[in-house]
N, C-alpha and C. Protein backbone atom coordinates (compact mmCIF):
# COMPACT_ATOMS: atom_id res chain seq x y z
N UNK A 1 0.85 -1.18 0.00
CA UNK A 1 0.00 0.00 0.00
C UNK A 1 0.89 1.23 0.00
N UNK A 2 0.76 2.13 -1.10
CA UNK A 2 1.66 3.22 -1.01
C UNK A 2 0.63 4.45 -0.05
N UNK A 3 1.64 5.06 0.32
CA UNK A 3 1.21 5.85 1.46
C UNK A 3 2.13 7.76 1.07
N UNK A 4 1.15 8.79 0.64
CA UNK A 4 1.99 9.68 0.50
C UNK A 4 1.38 11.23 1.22
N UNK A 5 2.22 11.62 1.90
CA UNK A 5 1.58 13.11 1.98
C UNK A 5 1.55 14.32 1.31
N UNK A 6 1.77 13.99 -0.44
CA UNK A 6 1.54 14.71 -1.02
C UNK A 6 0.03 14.38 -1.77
N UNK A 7 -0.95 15.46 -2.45
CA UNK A 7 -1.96 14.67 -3.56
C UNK A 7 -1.72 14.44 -4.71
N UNK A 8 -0.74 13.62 -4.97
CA UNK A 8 -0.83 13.11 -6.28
C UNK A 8 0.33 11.83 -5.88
N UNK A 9 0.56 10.85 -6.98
CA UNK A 9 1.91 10.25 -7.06
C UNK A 9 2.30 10.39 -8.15
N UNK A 10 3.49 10.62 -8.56
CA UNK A 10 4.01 11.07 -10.03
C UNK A 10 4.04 9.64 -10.83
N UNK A 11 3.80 10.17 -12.03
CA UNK A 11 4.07 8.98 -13.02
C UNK A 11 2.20 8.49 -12.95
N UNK A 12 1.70 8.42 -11.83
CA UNK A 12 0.41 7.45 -11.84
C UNK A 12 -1.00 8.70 -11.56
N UNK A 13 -1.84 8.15 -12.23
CA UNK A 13 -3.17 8.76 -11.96
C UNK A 13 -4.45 8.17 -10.96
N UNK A 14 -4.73 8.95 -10.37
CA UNK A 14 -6.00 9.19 -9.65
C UNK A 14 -7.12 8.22 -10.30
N UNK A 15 -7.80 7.18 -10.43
CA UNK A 15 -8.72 6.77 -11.53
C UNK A 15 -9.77 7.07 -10.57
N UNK A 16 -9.99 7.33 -9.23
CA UNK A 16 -11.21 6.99 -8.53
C UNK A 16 -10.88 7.41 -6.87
N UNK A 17 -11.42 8.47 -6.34
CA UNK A 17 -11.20 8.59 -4.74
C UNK A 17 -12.42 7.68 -4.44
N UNK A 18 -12.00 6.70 -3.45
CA UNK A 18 -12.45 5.90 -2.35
C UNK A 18 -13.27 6.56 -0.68
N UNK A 19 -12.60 7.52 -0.63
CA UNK A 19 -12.91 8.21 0.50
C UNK A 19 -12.10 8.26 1.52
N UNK A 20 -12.43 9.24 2.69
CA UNK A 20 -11.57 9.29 4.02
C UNK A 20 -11.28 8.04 4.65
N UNK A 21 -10.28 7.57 5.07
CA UNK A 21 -9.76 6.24 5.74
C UNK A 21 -8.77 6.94 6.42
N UNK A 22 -9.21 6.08 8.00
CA UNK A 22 -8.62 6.53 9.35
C UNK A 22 -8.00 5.77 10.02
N UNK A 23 -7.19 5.60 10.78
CA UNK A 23 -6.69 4.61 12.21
C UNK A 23 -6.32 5.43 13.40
N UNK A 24 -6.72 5.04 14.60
CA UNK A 24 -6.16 5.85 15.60
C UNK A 24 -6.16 4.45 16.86
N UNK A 25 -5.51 4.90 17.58
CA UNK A 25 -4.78 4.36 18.80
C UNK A 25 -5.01 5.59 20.17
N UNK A 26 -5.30 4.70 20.99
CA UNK A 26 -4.85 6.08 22.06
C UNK A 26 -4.77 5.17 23.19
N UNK A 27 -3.06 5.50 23.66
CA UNK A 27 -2.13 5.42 24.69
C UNK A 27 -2.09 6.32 26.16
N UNK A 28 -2.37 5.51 26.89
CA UNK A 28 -1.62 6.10 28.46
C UNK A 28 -0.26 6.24 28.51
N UNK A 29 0.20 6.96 29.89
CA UNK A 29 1.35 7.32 30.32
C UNK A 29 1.88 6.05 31.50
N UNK A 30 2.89 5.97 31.16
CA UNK A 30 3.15 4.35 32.48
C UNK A 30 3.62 5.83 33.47
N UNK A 31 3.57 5.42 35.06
CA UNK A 31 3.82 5.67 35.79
C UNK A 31 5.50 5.82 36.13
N UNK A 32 6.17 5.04 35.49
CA UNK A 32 7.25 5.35 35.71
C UNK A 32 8.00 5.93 34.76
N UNK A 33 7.30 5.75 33.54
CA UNK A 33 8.10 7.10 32.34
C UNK A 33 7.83 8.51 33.13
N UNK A 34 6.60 8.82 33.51
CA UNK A 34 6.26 10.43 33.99
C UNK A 34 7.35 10.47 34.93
N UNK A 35 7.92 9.80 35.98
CA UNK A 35 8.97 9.91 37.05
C UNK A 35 10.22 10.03 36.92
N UNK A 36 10.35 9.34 35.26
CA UNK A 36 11.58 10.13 34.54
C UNK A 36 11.98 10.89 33.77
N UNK A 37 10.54 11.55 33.23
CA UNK A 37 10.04 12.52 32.78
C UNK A 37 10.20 13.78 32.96
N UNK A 38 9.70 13.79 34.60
CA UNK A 38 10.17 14.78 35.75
C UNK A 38 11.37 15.13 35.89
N UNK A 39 12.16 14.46 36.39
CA UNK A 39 13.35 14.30 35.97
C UNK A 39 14.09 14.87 35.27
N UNK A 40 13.79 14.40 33.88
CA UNK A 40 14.63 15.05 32.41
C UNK A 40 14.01 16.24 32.02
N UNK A 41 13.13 16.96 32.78
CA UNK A 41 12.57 18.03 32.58
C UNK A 41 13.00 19.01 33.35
N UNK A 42 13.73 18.58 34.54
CA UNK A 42 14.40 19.56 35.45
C UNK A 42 16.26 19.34 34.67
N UNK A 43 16.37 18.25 34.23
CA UNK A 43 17.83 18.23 33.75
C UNK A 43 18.12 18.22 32.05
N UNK A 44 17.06 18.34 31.63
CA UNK A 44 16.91 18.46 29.77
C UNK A 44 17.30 17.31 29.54
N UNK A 45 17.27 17.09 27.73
CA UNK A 45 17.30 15.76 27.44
C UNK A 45 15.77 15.09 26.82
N UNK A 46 16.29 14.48 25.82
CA UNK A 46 14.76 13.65 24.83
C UNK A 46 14.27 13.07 26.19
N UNK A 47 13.07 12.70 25.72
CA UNK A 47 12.39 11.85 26.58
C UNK A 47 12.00 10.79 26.13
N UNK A 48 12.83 9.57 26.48
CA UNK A 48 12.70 8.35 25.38
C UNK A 48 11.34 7.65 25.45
N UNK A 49 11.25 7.33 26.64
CA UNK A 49 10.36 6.76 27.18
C UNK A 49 8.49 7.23 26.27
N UNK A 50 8.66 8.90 26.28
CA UNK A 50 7.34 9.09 25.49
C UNK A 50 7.84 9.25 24.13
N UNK A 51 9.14 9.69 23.63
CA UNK A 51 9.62 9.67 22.34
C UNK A 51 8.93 7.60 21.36
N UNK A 52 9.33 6.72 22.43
CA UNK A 52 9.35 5.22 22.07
C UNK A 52 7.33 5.56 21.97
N UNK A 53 6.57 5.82 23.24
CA UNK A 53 5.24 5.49 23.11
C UNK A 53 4.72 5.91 21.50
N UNK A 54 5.28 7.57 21.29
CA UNK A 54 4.62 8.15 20.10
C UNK A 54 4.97 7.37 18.99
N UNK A 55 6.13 6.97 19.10
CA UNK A 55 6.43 6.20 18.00
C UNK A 55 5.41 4.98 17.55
N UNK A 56 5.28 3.98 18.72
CA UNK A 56 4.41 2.98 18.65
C UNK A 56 2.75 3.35 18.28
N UNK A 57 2.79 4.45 19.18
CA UNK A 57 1.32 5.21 18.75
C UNK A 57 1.34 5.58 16.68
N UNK A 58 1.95 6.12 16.61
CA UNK A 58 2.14 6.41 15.40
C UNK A 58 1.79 4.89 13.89
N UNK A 59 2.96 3.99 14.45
CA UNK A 59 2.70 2.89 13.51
C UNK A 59 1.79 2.00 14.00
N UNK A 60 1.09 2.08 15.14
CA UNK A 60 0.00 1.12 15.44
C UNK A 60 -1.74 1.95 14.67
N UNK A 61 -1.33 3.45 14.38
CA UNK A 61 -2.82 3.91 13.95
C UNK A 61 -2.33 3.97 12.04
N UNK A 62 -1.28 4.41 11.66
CA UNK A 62 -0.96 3.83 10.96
C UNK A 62 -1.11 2.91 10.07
N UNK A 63 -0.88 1.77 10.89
CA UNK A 63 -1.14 0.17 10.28
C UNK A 63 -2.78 -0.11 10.10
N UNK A 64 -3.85 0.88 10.97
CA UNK A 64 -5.10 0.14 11.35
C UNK A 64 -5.68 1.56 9.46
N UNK A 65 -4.94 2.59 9.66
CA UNK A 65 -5.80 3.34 8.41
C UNK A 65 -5.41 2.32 7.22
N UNK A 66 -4.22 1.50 6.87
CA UNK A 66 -3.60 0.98 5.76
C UNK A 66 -4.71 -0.76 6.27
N UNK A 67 -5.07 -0.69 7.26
CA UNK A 67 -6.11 -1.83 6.94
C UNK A 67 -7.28 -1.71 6.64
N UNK A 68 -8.05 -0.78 7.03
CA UNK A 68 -9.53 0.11 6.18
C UNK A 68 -9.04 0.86 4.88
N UNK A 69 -7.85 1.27 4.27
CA UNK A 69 -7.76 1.47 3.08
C UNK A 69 -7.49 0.20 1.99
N UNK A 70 -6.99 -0.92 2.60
CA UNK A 70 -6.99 -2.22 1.94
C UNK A 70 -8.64 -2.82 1.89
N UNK A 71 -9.06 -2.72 2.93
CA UNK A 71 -10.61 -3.41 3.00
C UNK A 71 -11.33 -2.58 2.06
N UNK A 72 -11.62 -1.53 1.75
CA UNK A 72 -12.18 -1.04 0.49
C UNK A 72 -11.75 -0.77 -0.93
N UNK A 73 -10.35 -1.51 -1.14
CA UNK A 73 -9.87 -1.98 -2.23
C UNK A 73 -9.47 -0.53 -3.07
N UNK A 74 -8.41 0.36 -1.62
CA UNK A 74 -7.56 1.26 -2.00
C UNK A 74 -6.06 1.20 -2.78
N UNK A 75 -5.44 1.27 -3.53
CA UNK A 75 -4.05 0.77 -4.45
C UNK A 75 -2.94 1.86 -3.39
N UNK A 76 -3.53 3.21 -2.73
CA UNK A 76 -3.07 3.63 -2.20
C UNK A 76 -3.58 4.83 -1.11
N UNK A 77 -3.19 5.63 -0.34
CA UNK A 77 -3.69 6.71 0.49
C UNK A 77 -3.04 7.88 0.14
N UNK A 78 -3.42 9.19 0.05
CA UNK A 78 -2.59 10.23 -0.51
C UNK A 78 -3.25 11.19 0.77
N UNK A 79 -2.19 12.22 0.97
CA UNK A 79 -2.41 13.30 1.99
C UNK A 79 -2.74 12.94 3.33
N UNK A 80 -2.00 12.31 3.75
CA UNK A 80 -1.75 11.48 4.98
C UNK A 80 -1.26 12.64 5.73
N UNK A 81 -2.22 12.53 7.11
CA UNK A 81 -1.58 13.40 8.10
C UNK A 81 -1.68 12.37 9.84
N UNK A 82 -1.43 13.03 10.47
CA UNK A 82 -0.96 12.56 11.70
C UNK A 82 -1.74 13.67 12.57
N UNK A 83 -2.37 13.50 14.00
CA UNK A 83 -3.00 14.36 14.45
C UNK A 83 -2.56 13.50 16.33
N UNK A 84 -2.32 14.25 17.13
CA UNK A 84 -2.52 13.76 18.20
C UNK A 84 -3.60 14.58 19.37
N UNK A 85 -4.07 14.15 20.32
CA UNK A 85 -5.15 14.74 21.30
C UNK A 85 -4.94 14.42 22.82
N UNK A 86 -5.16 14.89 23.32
CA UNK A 86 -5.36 14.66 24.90
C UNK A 86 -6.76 14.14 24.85
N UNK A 87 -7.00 13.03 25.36
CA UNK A 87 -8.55 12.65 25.45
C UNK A 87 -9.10 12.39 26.89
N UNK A 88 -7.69 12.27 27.97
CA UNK A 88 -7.91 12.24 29.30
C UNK A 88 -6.80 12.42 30.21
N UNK A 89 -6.95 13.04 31.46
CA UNK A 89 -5.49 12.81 32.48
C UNK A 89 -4.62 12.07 31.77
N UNK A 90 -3.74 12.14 31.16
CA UNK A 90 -2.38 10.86 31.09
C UNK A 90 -2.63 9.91 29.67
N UNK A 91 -3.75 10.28 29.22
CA UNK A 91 -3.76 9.47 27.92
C UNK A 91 -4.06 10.01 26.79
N UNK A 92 -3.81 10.00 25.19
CA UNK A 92 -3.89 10.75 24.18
C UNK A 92 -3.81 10.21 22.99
N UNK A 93 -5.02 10.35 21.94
CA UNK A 93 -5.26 9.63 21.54
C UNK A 93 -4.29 10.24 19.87
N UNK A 94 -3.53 9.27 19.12
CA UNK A 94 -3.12 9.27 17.81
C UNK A 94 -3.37 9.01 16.83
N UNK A 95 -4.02 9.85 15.65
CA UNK A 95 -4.66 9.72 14.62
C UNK A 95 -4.37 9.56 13.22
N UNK A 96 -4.10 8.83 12.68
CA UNK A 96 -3.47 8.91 11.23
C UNK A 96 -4.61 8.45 10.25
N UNK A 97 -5.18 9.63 9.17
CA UNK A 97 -6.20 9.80 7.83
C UNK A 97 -5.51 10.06 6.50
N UNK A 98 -6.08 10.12 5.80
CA UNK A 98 -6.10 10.32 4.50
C UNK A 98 -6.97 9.86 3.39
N UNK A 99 -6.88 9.88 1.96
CA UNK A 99 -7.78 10.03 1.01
C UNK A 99 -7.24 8.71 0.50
N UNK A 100 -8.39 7.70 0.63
CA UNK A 100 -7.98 6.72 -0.57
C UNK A 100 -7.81 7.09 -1.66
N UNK A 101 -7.37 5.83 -2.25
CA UNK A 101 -7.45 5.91 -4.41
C UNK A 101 -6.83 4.94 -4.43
N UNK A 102 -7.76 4.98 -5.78
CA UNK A 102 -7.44 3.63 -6.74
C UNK A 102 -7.01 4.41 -7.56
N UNK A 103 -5.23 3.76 -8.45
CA UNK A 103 -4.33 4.54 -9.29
C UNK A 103 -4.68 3.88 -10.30
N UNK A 104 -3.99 4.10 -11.58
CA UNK A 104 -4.52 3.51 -13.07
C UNK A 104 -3.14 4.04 -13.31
């Protein structure tokens, strides 16, 4: 499944938009990343611990839009974006959409 965040793919045409296709995930905070969190926030420094979650957040909503763009017999997704939310204390939910199509 090609996947692009531009609208078009070069060389290939558009024969047919499919429609909006979505995946999202939404992750808590472990208790002991926030404690080192704290931490690396008084002493600077990435924060791996939520750097690793977003990541996983990312290819787990990801993988679920590239399985509703396969189930309606998409060739690919164009204008792919990424969206994240706070949906509660400590947890936030990760969104990845875009526009099916079928290419020709």
């Amino acid at each position: 499944m090609l996947l692009t965040t531009t609208n078009s793919v070069p060389e290939r045409n558009v024969a047919a938009i499919l429609g909006l296709v979505q995946g999202s995930t939404v992750r808590a905070k472990h208790v002991g990343r926030d404690l080192m969190a704290g931490l690396k926030m008084v002493i600077g420094g990435e924060l791996k611990g939520y750097t690793e979650m977003l990541e996983d957040a990312r290819t787990e909503s990801t993988r679920r839009m590239k399985a509703e763009a396969k189930r309606i017999g998409a060739d690919a997704v164009i204008e792919v974006r990424y969206n994240t939310t706070s949906v509660a204390g400590g947890a936030a939910e990760m969104l990845c959409y875009g526009t099916a199509v079928k290419l020709s």
